[in-house]
C-alpha atoms as a PDB file:
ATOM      1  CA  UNK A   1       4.915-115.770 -37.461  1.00  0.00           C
ATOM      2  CA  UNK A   2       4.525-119.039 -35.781  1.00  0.00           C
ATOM      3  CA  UNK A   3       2.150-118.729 -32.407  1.00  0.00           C
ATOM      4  CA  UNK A   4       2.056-121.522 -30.368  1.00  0.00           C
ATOM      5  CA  UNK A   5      -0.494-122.430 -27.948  1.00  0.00           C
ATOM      6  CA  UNK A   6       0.711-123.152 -23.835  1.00  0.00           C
ATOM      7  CA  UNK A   7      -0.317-126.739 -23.260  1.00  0.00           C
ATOM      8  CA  UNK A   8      -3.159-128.034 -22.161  1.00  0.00           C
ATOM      9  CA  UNK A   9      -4.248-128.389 -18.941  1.00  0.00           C
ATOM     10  CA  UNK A  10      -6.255-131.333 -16.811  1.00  0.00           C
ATOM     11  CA  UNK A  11      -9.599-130.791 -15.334  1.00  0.00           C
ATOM     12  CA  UNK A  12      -7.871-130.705 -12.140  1.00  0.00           C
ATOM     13  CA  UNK A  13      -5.591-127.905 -13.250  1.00  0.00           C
ATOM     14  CA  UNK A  14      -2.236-129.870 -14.105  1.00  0.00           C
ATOM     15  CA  UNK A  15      -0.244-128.905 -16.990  1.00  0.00           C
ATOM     16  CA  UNK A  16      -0.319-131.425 -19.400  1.00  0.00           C
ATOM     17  CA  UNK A  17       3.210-132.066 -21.414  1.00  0.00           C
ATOM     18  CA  UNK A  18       5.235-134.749 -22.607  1.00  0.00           C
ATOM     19  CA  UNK A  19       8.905-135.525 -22.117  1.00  0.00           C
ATOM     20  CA  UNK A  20      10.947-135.851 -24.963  1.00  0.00           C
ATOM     21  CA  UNK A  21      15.281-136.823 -25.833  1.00  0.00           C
ATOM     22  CA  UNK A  22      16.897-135.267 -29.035  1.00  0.00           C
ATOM     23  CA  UNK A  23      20.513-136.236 -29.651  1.00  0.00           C
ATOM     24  CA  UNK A  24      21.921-134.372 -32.385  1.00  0.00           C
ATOM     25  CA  UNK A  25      25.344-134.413 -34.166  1.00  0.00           C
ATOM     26  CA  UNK A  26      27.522-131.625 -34.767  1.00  0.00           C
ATOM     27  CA  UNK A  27      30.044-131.420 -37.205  1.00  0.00           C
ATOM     28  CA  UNK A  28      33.824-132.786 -35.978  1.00  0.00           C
ATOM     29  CA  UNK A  29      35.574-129.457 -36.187  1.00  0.00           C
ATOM     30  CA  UNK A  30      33.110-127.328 -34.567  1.00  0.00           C
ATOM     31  CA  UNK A  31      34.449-125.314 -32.176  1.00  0.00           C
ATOM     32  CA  UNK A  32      32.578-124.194 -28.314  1.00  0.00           C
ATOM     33  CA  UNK A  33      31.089-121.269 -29.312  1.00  0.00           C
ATOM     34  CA  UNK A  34      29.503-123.132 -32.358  1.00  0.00           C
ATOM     35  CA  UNK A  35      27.980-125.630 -30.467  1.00  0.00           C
ATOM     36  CA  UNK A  36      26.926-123.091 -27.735  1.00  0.00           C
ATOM     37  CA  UNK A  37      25.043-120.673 -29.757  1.00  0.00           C
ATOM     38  CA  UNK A  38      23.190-123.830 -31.471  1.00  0.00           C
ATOM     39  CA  UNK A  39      22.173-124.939 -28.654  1.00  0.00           C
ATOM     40  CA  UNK A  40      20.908-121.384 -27.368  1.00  0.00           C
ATOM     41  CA  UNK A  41      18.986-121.639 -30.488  1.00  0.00           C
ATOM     42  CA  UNK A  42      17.449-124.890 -29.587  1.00  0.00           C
ATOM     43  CA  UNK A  43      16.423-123.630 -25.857  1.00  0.00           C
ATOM     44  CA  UNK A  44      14.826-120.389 -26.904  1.00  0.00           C
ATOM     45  CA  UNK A  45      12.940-122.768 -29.483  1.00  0.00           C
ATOM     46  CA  UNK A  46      11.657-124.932 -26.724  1.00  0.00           C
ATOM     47  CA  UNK A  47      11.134-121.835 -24.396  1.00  0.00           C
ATOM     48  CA  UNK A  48       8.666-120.251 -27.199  1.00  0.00           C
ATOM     49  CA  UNK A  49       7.192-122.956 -27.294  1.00  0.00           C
ATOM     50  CA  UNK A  50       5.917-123.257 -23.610  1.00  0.00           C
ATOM     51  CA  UNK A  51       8.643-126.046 -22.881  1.00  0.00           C
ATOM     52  CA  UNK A  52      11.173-126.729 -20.236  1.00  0.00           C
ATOM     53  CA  UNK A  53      14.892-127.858 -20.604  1.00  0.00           C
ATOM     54  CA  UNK A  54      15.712-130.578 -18.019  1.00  0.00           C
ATOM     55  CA  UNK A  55      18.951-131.443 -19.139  1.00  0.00           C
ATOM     56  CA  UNK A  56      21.481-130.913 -21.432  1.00  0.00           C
ATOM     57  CA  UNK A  57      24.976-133.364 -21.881  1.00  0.00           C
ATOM     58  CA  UNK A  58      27.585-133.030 -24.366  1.00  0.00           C
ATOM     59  CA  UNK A  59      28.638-136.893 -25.064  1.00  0.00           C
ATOM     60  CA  UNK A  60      32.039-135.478 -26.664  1.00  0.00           C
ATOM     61  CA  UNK A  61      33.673-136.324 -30.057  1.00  0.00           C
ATOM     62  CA  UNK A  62      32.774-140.003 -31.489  1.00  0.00           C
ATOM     63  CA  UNK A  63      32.731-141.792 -34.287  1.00  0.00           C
ATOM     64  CA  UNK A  64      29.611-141.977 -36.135  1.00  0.00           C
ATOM     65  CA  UNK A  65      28.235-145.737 -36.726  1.00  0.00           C
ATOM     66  CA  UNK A  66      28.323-144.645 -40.738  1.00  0.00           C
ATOM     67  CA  UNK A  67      29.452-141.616 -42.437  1.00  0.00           C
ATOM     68  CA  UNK A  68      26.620-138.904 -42.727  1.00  0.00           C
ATOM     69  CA  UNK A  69      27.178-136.051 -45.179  1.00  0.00           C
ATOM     70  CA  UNK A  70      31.039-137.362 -45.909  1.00  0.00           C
ATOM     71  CA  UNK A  71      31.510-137.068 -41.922  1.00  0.00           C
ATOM     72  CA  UNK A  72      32.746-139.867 -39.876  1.00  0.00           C
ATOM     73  CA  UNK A  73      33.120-138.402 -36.864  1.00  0.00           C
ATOM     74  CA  UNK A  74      31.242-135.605 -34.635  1.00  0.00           C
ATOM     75  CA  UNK A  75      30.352-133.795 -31.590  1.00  0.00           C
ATOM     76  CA  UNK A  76      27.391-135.450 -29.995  1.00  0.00           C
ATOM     77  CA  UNK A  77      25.053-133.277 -27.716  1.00  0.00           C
ATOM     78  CA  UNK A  78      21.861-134.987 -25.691  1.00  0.00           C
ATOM     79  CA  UNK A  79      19.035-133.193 -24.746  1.00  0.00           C
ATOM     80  CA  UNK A  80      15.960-133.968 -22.570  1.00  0.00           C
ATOM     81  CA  UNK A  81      12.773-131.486 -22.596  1.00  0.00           C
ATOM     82  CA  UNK A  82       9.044-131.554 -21.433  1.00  0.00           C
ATOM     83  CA  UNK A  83       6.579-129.489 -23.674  1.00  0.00           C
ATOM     84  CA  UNK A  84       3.245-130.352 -25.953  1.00  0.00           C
ATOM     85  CA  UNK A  85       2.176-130.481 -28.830  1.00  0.00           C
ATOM     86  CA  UNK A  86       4.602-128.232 -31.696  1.00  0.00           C
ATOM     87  CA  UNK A  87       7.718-128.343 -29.867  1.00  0.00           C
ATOM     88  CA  UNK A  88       9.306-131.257 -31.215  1.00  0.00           C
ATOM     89  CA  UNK A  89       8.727-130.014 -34.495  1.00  0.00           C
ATOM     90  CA  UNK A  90       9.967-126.293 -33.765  1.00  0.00           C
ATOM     91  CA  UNK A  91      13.089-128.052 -32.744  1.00  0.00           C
ATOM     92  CA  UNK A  92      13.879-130.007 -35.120  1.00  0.00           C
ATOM     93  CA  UNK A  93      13.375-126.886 -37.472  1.00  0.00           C
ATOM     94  CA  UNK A  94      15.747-125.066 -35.953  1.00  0.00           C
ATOM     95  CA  UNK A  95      18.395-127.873 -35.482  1.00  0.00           C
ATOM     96  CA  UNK A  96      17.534-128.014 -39.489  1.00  0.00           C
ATOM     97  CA  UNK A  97      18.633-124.412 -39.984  1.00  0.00           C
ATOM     98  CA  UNK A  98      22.210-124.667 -38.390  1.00  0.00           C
ATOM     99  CA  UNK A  99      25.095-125.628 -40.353  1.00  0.00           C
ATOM    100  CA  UNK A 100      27.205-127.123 -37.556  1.00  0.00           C
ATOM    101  CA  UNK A 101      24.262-129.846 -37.342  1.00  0.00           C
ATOM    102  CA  UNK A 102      24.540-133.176 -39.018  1.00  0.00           C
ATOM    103  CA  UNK A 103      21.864-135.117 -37.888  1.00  0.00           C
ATOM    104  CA  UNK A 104      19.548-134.988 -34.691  1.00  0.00           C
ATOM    105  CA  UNK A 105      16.640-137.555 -33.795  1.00  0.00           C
ATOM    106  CA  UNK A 106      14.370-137.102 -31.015  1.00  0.00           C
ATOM    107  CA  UNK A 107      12.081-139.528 -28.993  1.00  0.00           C
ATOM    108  CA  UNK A 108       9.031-139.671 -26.928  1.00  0.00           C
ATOM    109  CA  UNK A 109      10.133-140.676 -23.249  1.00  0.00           C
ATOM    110  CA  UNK A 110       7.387-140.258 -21.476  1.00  0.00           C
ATOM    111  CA  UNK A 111       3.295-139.618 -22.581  1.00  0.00           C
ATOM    112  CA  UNK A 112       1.907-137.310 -19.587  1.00  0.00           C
ATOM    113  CA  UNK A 113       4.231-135.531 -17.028  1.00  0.00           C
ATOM    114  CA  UNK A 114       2.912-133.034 -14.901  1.00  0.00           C
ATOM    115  CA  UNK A 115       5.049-130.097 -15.910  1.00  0.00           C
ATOM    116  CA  UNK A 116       4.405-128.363 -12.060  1.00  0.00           C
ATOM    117  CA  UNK A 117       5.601-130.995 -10.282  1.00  0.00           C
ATOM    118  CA  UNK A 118       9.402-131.675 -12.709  1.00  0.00           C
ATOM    119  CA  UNK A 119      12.022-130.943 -10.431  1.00  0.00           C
ATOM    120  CA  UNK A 120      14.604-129.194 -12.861  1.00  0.00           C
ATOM    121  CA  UNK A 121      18.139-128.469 -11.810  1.00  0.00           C
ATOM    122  CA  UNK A 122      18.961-125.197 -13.306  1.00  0.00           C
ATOM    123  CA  UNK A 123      22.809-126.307 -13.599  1.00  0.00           C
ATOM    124  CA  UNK A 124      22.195-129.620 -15.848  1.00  0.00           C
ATOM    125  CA  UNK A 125      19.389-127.794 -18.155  1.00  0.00           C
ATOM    126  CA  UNK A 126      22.602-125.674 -19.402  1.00  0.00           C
ATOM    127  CA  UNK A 127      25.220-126.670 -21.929  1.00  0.00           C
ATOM    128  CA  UNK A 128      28.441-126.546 -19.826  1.00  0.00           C
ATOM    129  CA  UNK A 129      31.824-125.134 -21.456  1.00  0.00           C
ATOM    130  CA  UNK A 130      32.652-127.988 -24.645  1.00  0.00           C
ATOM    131  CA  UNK A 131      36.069-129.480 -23.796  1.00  0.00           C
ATOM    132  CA  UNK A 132      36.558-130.858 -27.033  1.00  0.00           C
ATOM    133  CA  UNK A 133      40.197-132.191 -26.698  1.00  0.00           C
ATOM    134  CA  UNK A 134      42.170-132.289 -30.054  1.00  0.00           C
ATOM    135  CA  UNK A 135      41.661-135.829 -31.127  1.00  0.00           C
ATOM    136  CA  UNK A 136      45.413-137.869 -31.669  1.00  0.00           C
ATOM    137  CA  UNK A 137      43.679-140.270 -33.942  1.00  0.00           C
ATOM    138  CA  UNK A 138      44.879-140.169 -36.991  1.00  0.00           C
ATOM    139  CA  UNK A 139      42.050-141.232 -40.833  1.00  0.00           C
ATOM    140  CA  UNK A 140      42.625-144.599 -41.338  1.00  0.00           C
ATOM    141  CA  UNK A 141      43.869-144.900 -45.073  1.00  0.00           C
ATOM    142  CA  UNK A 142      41.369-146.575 -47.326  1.00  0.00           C
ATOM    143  CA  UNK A 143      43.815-149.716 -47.653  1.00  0.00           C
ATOM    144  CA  UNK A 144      43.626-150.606 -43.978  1.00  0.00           C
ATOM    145  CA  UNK A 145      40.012-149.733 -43.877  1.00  0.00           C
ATOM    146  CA  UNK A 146      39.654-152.376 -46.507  1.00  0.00           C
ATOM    147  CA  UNK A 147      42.386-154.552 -45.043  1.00  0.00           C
ATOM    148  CA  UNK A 148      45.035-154.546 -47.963  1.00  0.00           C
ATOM    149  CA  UNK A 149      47.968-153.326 -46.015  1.00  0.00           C
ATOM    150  CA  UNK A 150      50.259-155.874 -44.465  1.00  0.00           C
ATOM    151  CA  UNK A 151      50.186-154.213 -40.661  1.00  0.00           C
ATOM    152  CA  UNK A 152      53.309-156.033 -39.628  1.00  0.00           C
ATOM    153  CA  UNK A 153      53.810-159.519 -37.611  1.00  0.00           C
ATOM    154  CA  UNK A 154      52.624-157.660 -34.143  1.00  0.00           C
ATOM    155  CA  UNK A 155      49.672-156.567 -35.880  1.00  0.00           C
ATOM    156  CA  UNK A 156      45.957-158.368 -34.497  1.00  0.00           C
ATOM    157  CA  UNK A 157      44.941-160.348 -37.049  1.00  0.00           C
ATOM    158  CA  UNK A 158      41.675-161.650 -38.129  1.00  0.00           C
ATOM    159  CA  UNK A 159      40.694-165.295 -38.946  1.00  0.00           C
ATOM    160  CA  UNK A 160      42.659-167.434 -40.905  1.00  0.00           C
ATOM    161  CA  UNK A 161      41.579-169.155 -43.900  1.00  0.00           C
ATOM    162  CA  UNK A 162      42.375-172.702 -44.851  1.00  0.00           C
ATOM    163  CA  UNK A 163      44.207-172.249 -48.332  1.00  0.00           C
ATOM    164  CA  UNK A 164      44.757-176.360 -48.436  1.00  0.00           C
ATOM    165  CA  UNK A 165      42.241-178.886 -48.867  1.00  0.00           C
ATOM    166  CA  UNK A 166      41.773-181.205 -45.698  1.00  0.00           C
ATOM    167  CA  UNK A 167      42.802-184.927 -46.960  1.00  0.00           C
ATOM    168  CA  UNK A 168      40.024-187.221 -46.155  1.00  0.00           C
ATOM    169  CA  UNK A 169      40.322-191.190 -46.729  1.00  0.00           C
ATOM    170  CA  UNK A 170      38.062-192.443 -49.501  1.00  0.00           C
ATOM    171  CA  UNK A 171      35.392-194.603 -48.377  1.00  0.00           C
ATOM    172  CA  UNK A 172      35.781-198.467 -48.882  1.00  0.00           C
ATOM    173  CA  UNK A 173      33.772-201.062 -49.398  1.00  0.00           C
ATOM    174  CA  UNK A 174      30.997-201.490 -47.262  1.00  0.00           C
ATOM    175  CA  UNK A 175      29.672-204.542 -45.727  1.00  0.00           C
ATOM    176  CA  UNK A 176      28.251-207.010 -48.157  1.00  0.00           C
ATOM    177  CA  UNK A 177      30.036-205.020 -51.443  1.00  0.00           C
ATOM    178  CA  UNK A 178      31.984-206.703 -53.654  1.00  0.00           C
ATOM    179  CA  UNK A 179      35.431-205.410 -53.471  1.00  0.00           C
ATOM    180  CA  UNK A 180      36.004-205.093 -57.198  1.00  0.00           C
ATOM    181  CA  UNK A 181      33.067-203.008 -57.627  1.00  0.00           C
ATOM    182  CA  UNK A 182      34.809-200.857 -55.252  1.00  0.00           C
ATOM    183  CA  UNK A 183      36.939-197.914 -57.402  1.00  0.00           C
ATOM    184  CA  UNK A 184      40.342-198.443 -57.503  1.00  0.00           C
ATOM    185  CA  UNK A 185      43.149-195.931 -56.032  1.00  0.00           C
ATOM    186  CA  UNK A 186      45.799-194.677 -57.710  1.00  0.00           C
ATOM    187  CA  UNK A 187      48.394-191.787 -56.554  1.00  0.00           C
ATOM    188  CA  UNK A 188      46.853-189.734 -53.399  1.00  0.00           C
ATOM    189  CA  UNK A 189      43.120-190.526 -53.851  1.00  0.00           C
ATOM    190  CA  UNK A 190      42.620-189.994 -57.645  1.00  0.00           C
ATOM    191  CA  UNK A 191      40.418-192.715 -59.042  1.00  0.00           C
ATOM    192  CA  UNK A 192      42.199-195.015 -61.804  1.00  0.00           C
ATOM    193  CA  UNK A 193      39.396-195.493 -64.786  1.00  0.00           C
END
């Protein structure tokens, strides 16, 4: 059994904690009560461990900046909370356990907040109802991901290459050359030996 210690106070009696963020990632189809009971999970993990929720956003479906475990989209859910010393890693552990979670990084906001004074507002520290919408965008197909597929003259298209070689004049002779050391042209700039 994991017993945590409260955290520690100042000499003057102030609770000592930190503030941290952890975004984490859910999978794309989860559904509400999914994501609700994971983050229940989370917030009895940060109440055990002598913490405080502050607030709690869902950020909605996105797409991820690179696929993570074959996903390329999710649900993303932020998450600031004020606690010391284990916490961060009790979270984590628990975000670890749950199978709707597909990745989750947290950061140090803040080094020393005094945890008496932290106006919380009971309303944000809770995950509201998920309105995850049904999403009308359609897989791209690996062809148009790699840009094989003709999209059609209305189509945005990227920049053009130049296929033909820019015709350039060859130089001639410069000042105080002879002129018959100078090559000779033939046909379009080719060189006559």
């Amino acid at each position: 059994m994991n017993v945590s210690t409260p955290p520690a106070t100042t000499p003057k009696g102030r609770v000592r904690a930190r503030e941290y963020e952890t975004i984490y990632i859910l999978r794309y189809d989860v559904d509400a009560d999914s994501a609700e009971r994971v983050q229940a999970r989370v917030s009895d993990a940060v109440e055990r461990e002598h913490g405080k929720v502050v607030k709690v956003e869902s950020w909605g479906r996105r797409k991820l900046a690179y696929p993570v475990k074959k996903h390329r989209r999710g649900v993303y859910v932020y998450m600031k909370y004020v606690g010391a010393g284990g916490l961060v890693a009790e979270v984590e552990r628990n975000l670890k356990l749950q199978d709707a979670v597909v990745k989750y990084q947290t950061v140090q906001t803040i080094e020393d907040v005094d945890v008496a004074a932290l106006q919380i507002d009971p309303e944000e520290a809770k995950l509201g109802k998920l309105d995850l919408p049904a999403d009308d965008e359609k897989e791209e197909s690996r062809e148009k991901q790699l840009g094989l597929v003709d999209l059609g003259p209305d189509a945005p298209r990227g920049p053009r290459h130049v296929d033909e070689v820019e015709e350039f004049e060859a130089p001639g002779p410069e000042e105080g050359e002879d002129a018959a050391a100078a090559p000779k042209q033939g046909r379009e700039g080719e060189e006559e030996v």
